[in-house]
N, C-alpha and C. Protein backbone atom coordinates (compact mmCIF):
# COMPACT_ATOMS: atom_id res chain seq x y z
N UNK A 1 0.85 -1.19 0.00
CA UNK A 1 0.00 0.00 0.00
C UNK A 1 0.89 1.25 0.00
N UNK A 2 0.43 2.29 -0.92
CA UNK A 2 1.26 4.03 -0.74
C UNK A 2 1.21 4.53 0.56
N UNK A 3 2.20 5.09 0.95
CA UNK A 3 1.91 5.75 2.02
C UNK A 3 2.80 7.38 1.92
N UNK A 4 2.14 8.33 2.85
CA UNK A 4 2.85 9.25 2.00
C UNK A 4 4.67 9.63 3.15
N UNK A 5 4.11 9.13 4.40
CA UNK A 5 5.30 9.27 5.45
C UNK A 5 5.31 7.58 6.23
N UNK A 6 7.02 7.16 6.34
CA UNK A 6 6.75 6.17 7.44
C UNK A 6 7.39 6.27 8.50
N UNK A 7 6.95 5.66 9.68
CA UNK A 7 7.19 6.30 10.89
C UNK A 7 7.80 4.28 11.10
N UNK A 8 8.99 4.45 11.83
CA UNK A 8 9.63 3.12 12.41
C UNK A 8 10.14 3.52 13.85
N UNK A 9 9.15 2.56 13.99
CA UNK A 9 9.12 2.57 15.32
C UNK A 9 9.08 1.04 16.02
N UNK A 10 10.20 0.49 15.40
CA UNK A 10 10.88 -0.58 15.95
C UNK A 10 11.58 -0.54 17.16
N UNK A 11 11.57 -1.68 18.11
CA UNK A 11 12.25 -1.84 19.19
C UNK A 11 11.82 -0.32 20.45
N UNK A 12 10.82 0.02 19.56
CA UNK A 12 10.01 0.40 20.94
C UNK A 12 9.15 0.41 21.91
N UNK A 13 8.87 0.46 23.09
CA UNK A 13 7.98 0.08 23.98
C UNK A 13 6.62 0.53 24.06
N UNK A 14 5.67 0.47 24.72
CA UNK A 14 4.29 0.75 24.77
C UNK A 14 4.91 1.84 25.91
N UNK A 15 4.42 3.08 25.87
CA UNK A 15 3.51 3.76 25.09
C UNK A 15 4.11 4.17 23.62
N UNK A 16 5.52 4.20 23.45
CA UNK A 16 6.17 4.98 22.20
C UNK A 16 5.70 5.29 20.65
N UNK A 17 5.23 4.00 20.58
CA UNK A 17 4.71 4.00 19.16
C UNK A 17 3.41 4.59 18.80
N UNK A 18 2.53 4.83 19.76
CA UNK A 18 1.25 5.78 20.02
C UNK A 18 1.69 6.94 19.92
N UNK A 19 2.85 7.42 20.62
CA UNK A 19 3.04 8.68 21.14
C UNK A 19 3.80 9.16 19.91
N UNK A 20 4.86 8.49 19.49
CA UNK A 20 5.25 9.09 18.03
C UNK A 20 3.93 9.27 16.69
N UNK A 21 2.71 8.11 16.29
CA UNK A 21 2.58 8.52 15.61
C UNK A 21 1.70 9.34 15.67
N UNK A 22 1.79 10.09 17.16
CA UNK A 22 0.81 10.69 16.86
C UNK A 22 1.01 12.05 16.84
N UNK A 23 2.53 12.20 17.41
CA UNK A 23 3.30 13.23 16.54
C UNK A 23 3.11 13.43 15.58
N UNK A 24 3.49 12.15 14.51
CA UNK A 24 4.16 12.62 12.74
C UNK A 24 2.40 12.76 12.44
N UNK A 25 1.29 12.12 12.80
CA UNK A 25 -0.01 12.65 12.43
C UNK A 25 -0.61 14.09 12.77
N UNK A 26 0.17 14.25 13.63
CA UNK A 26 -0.21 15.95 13.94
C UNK A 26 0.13 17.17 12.86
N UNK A 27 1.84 16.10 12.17
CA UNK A 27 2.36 17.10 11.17
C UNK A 27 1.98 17.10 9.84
N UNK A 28 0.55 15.73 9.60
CA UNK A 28 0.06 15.40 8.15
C UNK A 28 -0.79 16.23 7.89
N UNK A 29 -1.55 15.86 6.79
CA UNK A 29 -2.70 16.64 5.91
C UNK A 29 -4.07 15.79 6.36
N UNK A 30 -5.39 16.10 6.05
CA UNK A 30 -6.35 15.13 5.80
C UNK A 30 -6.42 14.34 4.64
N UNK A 31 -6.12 12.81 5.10
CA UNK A 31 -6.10 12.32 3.79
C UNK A 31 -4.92 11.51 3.69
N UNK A 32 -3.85 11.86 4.06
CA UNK A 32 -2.85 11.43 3.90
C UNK A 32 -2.63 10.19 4.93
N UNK A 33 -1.49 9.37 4.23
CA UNK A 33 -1.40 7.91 4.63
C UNK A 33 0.23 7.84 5.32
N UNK A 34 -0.36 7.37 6.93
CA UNK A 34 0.95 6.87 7.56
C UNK A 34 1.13 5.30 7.48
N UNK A 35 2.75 5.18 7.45
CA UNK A 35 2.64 3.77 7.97
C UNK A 35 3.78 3.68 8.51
N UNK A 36 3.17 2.64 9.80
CA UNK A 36 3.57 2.65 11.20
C UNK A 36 4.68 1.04 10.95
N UNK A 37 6.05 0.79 11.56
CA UNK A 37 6.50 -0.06 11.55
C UNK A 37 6.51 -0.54 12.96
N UNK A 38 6.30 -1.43 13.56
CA UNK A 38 6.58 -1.81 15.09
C UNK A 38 6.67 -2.93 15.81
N UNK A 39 7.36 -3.17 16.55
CA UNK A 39 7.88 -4.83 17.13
C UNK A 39 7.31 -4.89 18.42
N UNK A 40 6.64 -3.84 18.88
CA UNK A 40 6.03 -4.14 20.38
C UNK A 40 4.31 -4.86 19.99
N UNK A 41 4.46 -6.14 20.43
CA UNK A 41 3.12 -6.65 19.94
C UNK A 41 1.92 -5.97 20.52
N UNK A 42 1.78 -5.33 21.74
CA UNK A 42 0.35 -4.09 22.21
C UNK A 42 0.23 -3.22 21.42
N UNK A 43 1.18 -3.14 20.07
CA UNK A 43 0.67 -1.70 19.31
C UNK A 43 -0.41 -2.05 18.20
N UNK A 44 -0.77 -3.76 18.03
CA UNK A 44 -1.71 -4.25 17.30
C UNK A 44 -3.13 -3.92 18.11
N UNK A 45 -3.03 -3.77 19.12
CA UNK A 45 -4.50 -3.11 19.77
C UNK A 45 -4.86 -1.97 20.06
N UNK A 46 -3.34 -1.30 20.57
CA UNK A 46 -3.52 0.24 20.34
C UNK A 46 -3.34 0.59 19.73
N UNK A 47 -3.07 0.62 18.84
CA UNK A 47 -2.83 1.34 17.20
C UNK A 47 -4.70 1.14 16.61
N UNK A 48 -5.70 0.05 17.09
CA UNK A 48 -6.47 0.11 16.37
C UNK A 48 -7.32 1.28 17.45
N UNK A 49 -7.40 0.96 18.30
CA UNK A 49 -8.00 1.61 19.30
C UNK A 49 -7.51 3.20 18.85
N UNK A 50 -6.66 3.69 18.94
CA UNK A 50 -5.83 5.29 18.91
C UNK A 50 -6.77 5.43 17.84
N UNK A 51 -6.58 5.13 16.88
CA UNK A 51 -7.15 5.16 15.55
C UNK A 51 -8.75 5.53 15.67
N UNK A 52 -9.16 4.60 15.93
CA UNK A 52 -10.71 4.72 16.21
C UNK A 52 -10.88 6.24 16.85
N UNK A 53 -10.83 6.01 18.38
CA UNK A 53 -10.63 7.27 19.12
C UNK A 53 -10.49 8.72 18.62
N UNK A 54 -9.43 8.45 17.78
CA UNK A 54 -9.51 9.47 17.40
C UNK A 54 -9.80 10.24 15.65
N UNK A 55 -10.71 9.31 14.97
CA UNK A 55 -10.89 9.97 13.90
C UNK A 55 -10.53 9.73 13.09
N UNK A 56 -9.57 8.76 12.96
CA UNK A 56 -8.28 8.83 11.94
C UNK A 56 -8.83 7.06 11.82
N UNK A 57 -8.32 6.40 10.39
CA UNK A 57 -8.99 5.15 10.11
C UNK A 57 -7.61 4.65 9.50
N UNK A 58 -7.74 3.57 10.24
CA UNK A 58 -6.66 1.83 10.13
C UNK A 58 -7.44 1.46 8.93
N UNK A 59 -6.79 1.44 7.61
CA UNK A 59 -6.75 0.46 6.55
C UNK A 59 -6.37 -0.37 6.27
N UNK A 60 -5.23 -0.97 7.12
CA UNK A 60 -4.73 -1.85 6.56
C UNK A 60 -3.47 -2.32 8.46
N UNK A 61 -3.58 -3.75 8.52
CA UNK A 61 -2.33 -3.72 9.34
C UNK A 61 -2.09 -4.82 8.72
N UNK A 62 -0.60 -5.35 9.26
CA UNK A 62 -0.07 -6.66 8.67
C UNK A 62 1.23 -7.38 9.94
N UNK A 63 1.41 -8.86 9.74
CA UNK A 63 2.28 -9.31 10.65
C UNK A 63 2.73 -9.59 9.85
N UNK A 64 4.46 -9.63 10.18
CA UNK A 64 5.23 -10.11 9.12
C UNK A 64 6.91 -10.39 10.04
N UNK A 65 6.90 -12.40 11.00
CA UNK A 65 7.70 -12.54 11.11
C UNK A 65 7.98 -11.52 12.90
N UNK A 66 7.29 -10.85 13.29
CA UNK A 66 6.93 -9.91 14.78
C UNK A 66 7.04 -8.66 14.44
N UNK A 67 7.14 -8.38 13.05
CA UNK A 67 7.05 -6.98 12.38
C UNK A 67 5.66 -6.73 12.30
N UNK A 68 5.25 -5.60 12.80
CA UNK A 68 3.76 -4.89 12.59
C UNK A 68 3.95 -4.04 11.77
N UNK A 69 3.15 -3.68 10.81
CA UNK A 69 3.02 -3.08 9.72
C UNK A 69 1.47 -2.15 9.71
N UNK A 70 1.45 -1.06 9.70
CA UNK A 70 -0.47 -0.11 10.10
C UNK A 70 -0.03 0.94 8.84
N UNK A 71 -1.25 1.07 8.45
CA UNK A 71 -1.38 1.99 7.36
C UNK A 71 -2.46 2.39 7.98
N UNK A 72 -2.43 4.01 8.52
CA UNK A 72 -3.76 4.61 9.18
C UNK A 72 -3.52 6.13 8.34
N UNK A 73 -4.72 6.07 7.77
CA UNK A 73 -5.43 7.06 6.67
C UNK A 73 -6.30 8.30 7.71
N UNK A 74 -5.16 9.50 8.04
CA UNK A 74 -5.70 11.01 8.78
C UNK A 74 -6.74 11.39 8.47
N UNK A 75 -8.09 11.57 9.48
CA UNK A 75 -9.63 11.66 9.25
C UNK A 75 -9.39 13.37 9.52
């Protein structure tokens, strides 16, 4: 999938990967597509949850090997 920024956020802990993307989503457009890289397996629930919460929509996640992979599309 396109994305227009990616944020890696490997080998980081819960909360980090929330908290960064929700940095680099603060600095996007509406519309535009992040994707999130991450090895902490709680970011497969909070990443959907953040998402929800706040407006912004999960299209796409993927496992690959303990690699998380989120493509969340800025509402």
């Amino acid at each position: 999938m396109k994305s227009d920024k990616l944020l890696d956020a490997t080998g980081l802990a819960c909360p980090m990967p929330i908290v960064r993307t929700k940095k680099m989503m603060a600095e996007m457009d509406a519309g535009q597509i992040l994707e999130v890289h991450a090895t902490d397996k709680g970011s497969q629930s909070d990443i959907a949850a953040w998402s929800k919460s706040t407006g912004n929509e999960l299209l796409e996640s993927a496992e690959d090997n303990g690699l998380f992979k989120f493509w969340i599309k800025k509402g």
